[in-house]
Protein backbone atom coordinates (compact mmCIF):
# COMPACT_ATOMS: atom_id res chain seq x y z
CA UNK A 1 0.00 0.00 0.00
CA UNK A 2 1.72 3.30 -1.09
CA UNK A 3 1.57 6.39 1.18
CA UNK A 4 -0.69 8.16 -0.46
CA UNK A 5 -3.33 5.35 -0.62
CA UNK A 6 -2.45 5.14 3.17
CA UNK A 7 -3.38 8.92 3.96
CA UNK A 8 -6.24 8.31 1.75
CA UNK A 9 -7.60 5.86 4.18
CA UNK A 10 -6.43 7.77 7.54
CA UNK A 11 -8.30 10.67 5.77
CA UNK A 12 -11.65 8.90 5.80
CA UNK A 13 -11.32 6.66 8.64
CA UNK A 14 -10.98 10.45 10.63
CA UNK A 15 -13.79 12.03 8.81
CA UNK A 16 -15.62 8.97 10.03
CA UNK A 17 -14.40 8.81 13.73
CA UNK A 18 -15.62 12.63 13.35
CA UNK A 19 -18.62 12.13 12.12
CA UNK A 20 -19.81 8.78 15.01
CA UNK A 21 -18.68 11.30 17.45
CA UNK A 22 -20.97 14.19 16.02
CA UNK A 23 -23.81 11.43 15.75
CA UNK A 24 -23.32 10.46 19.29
CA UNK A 25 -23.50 13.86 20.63
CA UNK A 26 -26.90 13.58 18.78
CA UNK A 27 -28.09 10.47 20.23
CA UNK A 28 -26.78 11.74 23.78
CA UNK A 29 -29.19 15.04 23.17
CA UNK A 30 -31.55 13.44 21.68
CA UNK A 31 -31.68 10.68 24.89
CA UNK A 32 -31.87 13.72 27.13
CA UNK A 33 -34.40 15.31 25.29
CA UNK A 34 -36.92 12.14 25.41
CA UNK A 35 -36.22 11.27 29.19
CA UNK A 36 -37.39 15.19 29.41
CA UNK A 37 -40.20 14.78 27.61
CA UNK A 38 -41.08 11.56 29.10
CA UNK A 39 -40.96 13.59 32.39
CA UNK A 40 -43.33 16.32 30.96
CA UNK A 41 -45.88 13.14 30.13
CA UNK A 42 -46.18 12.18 32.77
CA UNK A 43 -46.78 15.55 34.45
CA UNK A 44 -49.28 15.60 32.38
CA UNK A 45 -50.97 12.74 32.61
CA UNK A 46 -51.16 13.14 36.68
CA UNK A 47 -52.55 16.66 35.94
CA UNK A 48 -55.04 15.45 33.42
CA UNK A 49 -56.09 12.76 36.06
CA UNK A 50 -56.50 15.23 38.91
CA UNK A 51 -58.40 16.91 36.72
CA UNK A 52 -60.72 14.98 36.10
CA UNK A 53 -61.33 13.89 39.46
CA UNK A 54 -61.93 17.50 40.45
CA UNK A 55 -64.82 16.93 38.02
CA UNK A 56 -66.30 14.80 39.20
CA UNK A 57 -66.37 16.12 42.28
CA UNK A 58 -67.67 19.26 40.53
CA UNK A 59 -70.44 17.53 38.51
CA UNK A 60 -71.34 15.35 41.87
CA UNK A 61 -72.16 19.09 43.88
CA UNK A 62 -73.78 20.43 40.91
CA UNK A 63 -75.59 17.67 40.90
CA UNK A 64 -76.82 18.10 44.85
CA UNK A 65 -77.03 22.02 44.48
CA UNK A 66 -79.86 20.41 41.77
CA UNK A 67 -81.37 18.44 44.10
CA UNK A 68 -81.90 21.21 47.05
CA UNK A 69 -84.79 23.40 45.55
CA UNK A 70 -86.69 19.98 45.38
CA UNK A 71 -85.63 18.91 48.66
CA UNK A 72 -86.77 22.47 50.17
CA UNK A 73 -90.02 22.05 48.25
CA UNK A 74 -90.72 18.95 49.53
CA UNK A 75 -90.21 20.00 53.43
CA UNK A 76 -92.22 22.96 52.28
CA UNK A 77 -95.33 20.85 51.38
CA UNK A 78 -94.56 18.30 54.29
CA UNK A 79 -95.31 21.51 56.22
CA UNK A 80 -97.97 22.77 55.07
CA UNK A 81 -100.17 19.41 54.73
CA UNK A 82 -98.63 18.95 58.61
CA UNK A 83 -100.38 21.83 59.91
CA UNK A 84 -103.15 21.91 57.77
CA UNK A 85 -103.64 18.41 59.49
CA UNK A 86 -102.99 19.53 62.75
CA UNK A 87 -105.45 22.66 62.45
CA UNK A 88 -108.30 19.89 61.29
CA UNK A 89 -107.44 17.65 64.28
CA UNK A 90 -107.34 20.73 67.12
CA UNK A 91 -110.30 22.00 65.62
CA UNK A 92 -112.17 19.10 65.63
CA UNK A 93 -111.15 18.28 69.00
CA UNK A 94 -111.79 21.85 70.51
CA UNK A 95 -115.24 21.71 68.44
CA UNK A 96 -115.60 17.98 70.34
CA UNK A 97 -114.63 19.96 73.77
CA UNK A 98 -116.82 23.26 73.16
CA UNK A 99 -120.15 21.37 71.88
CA UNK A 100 -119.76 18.80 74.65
């Protein structure tokens, strides 16, 4: 093999070397930048699952804050048909008492 055949081939086998290092660097960065983003992900994920328990919990009051005006309505008439009831029954018994 003659000299110049020799540098030849030191010539590319360093251009090579060069350019595996450059591509490592890449892959190094590029290993650095996923583990990152993995990180991010699953930030994410956790947020997006607390909130959707906070939801939830949302939709679950909304859902009792719905219920209350029927609820108050209900004691309301409870009430009413209570005394009403009551007034009938005192009545009658004070009419019972006074006609005796």
């Amino acid at each position: 093999m003659s000299c110049e055949q020799h540098s030849a081939i030191q010539k590319m086998v360093d251009f090579l070397v060069d350019k595996v290092e450059k591509l490592e660097i890449r892959i190094n960065s590029l290993e650095n930048n996923y583990s990152g983003v993995n990180e991010k992900l699953e930030n994410i994920t956790s947020f997006i699952t607390d909130i959707k328990s906070n939801i939830k919990e949302l939709l679950a009051k909304i859902d009792e804050i719905k219920e209350k005006p029927g609820k108050r309505w209900d004691l309301i008439i409870t009430v009413l048909i209570t005394s009403a009831v009551n007034f009938l029954v005192v009545g009658a018994l004070a009419a019972i008492m006074f006609f005796k």
